[in-house]
PDB file of N, CA and C in Angstrom:
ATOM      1  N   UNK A   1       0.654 -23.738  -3.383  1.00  0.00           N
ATOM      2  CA  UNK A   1       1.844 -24.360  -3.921  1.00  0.00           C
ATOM      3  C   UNK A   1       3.045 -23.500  -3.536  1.00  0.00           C
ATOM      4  N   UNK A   2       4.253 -24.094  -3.078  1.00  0.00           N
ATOM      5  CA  UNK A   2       5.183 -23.556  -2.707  1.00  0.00           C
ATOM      6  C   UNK A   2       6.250 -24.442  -3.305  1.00  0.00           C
ATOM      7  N   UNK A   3       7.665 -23.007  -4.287  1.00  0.00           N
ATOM      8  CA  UNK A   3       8.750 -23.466  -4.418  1.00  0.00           C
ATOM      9  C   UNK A   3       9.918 -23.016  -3.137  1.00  0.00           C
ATOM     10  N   UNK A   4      11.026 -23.602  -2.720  1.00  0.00           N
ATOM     11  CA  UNK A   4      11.597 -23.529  -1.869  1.00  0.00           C
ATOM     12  C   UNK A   4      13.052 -23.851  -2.004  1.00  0.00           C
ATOM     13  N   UNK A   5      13.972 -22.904  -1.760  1.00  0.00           N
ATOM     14  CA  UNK A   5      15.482 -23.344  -1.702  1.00  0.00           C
ATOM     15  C   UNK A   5      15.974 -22.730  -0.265  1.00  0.00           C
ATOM     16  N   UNK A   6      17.196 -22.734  -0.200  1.00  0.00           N
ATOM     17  CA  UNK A   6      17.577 -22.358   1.143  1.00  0.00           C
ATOM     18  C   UNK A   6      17.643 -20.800   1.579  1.00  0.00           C
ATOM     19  N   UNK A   7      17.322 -20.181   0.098  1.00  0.00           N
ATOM     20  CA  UNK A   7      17.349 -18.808   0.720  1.00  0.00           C
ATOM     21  C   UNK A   7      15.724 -18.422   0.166  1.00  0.00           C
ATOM     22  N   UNK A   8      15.248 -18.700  -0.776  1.00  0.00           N
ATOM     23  CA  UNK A   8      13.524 -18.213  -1.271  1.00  0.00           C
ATOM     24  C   UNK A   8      13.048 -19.196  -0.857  1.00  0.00           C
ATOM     25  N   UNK A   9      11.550 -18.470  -0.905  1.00  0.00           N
ATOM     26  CA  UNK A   9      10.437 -19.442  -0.688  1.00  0.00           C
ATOM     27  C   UNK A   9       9.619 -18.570  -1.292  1.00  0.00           C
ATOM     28  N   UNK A  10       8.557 -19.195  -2.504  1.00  0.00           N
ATOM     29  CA  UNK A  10       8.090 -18.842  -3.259  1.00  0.00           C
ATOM     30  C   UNK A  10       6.149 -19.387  -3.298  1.00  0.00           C
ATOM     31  N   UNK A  11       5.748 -18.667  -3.314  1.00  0.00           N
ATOM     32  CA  UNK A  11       4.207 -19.232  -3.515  1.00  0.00           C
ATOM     33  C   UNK A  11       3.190 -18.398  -4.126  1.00  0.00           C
ATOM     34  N   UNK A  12       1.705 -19.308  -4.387  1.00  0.00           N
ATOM     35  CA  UNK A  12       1.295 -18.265  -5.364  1.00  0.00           C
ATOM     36  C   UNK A  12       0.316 -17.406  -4.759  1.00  0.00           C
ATOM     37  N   UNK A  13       0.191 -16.177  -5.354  1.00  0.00           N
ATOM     38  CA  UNK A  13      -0.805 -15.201  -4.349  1.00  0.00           C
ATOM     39  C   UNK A  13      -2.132 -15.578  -4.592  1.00  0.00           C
ATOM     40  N   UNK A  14      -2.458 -15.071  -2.834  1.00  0.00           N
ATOM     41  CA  UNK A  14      -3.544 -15.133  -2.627  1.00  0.00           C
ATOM     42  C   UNK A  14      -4.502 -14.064  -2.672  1.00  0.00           C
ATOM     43  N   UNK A  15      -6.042 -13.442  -2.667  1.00  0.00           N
ATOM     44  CA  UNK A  15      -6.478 -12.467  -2.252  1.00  0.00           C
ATOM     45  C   UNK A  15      -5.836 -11.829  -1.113  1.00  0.00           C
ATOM     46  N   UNK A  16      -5.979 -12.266  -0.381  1.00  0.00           N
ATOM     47  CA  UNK A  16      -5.291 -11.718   0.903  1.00  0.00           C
ATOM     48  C   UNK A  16      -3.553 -11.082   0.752  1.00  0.00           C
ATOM     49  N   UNK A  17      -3.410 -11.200  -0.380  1.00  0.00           N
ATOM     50  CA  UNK A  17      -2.295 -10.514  -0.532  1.00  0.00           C
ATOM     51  C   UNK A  17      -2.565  -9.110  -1.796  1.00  0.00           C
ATOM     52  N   UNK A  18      -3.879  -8.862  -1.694  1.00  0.00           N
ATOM     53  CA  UNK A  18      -4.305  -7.740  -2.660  1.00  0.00           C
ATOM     54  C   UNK A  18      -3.686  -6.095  -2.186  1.00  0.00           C
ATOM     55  N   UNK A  19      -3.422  -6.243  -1.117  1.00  0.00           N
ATOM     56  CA  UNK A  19      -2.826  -4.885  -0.725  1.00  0.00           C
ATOM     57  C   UNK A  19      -1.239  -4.734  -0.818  1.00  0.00           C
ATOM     58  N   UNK A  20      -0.451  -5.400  -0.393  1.00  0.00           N
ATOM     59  CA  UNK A  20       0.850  -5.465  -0.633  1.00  0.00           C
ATOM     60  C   UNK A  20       1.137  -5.749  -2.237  1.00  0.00           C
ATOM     61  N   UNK A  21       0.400  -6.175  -3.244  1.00  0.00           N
ATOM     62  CA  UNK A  21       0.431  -5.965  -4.715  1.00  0.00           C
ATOM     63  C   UNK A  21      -0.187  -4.901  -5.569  1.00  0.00           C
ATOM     64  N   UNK A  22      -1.063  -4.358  -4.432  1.00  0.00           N
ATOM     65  CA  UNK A  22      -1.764  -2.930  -4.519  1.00  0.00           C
ATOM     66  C   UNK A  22      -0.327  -2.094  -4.791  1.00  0.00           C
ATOM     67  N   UNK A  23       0.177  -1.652  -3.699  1.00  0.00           N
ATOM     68  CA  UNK A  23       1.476  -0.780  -3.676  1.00  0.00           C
ATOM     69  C   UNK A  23       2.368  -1.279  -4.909  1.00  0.00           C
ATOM     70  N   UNK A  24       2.755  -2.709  -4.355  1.00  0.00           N
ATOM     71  CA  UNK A  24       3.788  -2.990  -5.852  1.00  0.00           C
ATOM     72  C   UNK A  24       3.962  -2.374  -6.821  1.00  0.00           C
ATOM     73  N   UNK A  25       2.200  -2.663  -7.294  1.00  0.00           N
ATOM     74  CA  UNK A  25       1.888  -2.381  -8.746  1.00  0.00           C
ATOM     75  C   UNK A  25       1.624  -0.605  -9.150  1.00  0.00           C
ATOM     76  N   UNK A  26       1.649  -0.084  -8.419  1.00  0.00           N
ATOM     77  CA  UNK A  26       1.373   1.434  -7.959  1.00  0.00           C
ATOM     78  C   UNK A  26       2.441   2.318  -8.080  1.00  0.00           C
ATOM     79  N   UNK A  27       3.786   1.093  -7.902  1.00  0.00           N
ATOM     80  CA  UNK A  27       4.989   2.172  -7.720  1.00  0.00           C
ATOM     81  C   UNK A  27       5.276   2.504  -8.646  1.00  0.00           C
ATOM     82  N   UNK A  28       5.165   4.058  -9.043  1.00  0.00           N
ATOM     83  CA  UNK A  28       5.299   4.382 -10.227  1.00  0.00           C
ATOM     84  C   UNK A  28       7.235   3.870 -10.471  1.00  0.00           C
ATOM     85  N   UNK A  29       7.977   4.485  -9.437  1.00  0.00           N
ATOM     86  CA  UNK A  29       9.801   4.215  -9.460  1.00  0.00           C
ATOM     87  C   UNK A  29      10.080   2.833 -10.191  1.00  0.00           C
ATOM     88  N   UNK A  30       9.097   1.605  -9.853  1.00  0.00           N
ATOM     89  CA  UNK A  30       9.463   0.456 -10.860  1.00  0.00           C
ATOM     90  C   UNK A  30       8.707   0.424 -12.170  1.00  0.00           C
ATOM     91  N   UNK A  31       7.640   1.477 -12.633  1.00  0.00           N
ATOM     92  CA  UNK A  31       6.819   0.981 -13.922  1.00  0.00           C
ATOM     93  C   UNK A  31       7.748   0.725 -14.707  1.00  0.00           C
ATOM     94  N   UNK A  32       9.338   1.327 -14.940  1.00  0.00           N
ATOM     95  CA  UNK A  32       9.939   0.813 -15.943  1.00  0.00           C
ATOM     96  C   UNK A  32      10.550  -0.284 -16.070  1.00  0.00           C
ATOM     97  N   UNK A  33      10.639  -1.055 -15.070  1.00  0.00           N
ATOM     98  CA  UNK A  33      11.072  -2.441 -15.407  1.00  0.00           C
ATOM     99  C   UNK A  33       9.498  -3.559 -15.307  1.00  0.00           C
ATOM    100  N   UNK A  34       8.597  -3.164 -14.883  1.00  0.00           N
ATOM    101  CA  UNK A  34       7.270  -3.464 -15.168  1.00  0.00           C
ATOM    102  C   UNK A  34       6.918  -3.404 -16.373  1.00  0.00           C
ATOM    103  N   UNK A  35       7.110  -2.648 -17.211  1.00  0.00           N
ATOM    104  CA  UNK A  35       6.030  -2.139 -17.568  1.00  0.00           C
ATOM    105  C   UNK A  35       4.495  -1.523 -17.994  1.00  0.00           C
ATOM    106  N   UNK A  36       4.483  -0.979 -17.173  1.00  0.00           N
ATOM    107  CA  UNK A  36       3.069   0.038 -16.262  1.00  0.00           C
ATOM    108  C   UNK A  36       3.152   0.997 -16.804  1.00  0.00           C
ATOM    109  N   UNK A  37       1.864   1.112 -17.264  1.00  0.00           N
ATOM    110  CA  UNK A  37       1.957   2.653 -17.669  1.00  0.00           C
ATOM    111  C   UNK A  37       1.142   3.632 -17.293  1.00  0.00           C
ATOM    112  N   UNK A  38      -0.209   2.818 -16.526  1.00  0.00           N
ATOM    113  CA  UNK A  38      -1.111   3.553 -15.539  1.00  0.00           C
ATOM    114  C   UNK A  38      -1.282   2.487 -14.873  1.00  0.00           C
ATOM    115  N   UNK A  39      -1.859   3.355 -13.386  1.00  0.00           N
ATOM    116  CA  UNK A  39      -1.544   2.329 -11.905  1.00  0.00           C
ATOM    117  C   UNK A  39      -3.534   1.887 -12.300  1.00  0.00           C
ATOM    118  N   UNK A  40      -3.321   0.700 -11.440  1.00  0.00           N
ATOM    119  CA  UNK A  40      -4.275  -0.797 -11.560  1.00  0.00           C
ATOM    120  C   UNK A  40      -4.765  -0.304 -10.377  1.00  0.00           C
ATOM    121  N   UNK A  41      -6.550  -0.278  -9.894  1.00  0.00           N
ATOM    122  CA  UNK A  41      -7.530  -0.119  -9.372  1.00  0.00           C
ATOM    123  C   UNK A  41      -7.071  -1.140  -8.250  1.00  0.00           C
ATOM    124  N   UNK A  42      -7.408  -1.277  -6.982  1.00  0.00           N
ATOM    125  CA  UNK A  42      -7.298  -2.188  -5.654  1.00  0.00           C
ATOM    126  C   UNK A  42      -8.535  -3.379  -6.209  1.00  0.00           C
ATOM    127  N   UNK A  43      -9.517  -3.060  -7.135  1.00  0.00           N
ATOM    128  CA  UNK A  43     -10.879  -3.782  -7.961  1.00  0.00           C
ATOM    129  C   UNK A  43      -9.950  -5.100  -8.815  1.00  0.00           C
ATOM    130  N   UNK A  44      -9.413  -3.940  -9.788  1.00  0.00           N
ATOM    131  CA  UNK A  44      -8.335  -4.653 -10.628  1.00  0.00           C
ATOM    132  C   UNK A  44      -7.611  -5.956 -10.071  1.00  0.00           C
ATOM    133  N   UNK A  45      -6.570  -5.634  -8.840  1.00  0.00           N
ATOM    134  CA  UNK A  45      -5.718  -6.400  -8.593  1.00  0.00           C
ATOM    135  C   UNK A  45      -6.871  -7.388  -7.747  1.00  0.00           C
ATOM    136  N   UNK A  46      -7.996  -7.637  -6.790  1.00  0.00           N
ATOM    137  CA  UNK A  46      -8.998  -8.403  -6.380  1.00  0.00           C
ATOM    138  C   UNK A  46      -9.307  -9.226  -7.317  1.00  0.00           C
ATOM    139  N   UNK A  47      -9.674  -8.754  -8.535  1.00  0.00           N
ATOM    140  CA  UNK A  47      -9.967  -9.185  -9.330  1.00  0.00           C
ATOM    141  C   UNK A  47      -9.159 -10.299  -9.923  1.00  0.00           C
ATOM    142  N   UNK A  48      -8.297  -9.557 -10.304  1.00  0.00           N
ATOM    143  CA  UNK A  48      -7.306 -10.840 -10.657  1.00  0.00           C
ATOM    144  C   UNK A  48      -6.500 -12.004  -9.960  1.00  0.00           C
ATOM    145  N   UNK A  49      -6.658 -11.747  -8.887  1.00  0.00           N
ATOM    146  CA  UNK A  49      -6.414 -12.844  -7.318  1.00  0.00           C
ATOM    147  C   UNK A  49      -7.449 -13.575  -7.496  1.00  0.00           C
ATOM    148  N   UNK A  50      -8.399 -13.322  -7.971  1.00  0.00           N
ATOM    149  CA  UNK A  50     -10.109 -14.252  -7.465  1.00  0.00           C
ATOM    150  C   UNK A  50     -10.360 -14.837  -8.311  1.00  0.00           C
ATOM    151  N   UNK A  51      -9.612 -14.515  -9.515  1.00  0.00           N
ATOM    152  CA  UNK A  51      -9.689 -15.033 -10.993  1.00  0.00           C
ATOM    153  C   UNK A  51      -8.931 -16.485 -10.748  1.00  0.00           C
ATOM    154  N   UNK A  52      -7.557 -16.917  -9.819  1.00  0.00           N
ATOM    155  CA  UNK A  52      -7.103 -17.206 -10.176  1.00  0.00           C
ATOM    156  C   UNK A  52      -5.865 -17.108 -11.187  1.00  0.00           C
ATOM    157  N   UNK A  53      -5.577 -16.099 -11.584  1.00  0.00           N
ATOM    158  CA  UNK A  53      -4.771 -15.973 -12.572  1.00  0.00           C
ATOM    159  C   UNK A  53      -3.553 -15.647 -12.043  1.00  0.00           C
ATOM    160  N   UNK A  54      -2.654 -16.792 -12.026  1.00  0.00           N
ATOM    161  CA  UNK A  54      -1.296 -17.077 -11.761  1.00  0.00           C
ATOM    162  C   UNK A  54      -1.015 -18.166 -12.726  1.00  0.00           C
ATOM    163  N   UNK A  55       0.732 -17.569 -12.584  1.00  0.00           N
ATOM    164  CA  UNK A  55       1.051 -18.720 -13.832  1.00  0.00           C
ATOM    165  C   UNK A  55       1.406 -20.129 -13.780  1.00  0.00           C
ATOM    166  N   UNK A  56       1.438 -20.375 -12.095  1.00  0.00           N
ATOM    167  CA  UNK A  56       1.494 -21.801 -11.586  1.00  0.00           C
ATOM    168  C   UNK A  56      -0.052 -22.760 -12.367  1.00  0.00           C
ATOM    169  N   UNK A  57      -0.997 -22.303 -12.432  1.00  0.00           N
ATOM    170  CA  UNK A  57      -2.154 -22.748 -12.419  1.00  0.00           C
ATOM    171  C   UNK A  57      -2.342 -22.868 -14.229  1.00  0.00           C
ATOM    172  N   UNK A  58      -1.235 -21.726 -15.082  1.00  0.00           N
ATOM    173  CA  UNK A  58      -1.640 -21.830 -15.937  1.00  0.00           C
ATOM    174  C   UNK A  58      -0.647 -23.091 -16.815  1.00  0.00           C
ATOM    175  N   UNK A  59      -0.181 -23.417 -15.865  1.00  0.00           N
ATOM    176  CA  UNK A  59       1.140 -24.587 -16.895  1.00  0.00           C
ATOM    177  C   UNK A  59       0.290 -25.687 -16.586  1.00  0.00           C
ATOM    178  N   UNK A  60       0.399 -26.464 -17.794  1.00  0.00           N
ATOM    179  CA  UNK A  60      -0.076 -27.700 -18.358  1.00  0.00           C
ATOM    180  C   UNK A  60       0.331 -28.754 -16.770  1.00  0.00           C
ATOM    181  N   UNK A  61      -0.782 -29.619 -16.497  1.00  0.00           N
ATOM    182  CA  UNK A  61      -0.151 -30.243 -15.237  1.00  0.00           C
ATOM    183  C   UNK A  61       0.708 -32.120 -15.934  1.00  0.00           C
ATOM    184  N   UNK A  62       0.823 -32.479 -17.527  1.00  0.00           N
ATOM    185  CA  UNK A  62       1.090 -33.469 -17.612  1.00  0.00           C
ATOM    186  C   UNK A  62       2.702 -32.997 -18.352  1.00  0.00           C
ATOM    187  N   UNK A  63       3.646 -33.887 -18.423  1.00  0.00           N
ATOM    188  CA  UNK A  63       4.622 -33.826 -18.500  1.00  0.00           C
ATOM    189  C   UNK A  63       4.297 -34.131 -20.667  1.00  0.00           C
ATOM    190  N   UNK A  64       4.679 -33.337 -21.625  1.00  0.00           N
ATOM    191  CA  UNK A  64       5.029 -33.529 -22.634  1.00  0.00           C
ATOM    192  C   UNK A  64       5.408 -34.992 -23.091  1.00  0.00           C
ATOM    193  N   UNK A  65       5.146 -35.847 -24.065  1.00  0.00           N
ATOM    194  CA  UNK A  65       5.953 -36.869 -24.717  1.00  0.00           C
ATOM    195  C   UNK A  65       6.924 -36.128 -25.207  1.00  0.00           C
ATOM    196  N   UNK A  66       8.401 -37.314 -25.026  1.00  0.00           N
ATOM    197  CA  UNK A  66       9.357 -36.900 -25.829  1.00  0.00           C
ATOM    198  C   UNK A  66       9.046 -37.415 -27.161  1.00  0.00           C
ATOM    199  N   UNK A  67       9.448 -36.808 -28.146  1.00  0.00           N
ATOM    200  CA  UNK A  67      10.095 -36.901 -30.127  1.00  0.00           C
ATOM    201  C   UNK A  67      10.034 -38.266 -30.240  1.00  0.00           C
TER     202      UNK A  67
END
């Protein structure tokens, strides 16, 4: 799934993106706007790619009734 405007393009990760979220999540210089407080195993972040666990997947796919 991909969101898209004229300057982002947005989509949801894949395994194959376990190493470049490896580092991300590693950098200690951003834990404070993260908040991280110990760095996540290369297992960890696999893990959670394979899980599925993104928040595209976790929103309801039917639109609410209105009141």
């Amino acid at each position: 799934m991909f969101t898209k405007n004229e300057n982002i393009t947005l989509r949801v990760a894949e395994p194959y993106d376990a190493d470049i979220i490896f580092r991300w999540e590693n950098n200690m210089e951003i834990w404070r706007v993260s908040d991280t407080i110990v760095p996540f195993s290369r297992h960890q972040i696999e893990q959670f790619l394979l899980n599925n666990n993104d928040l595209v997947s976790e929103k309801p796919r039917v639109m609410p009734k209105k009141l």
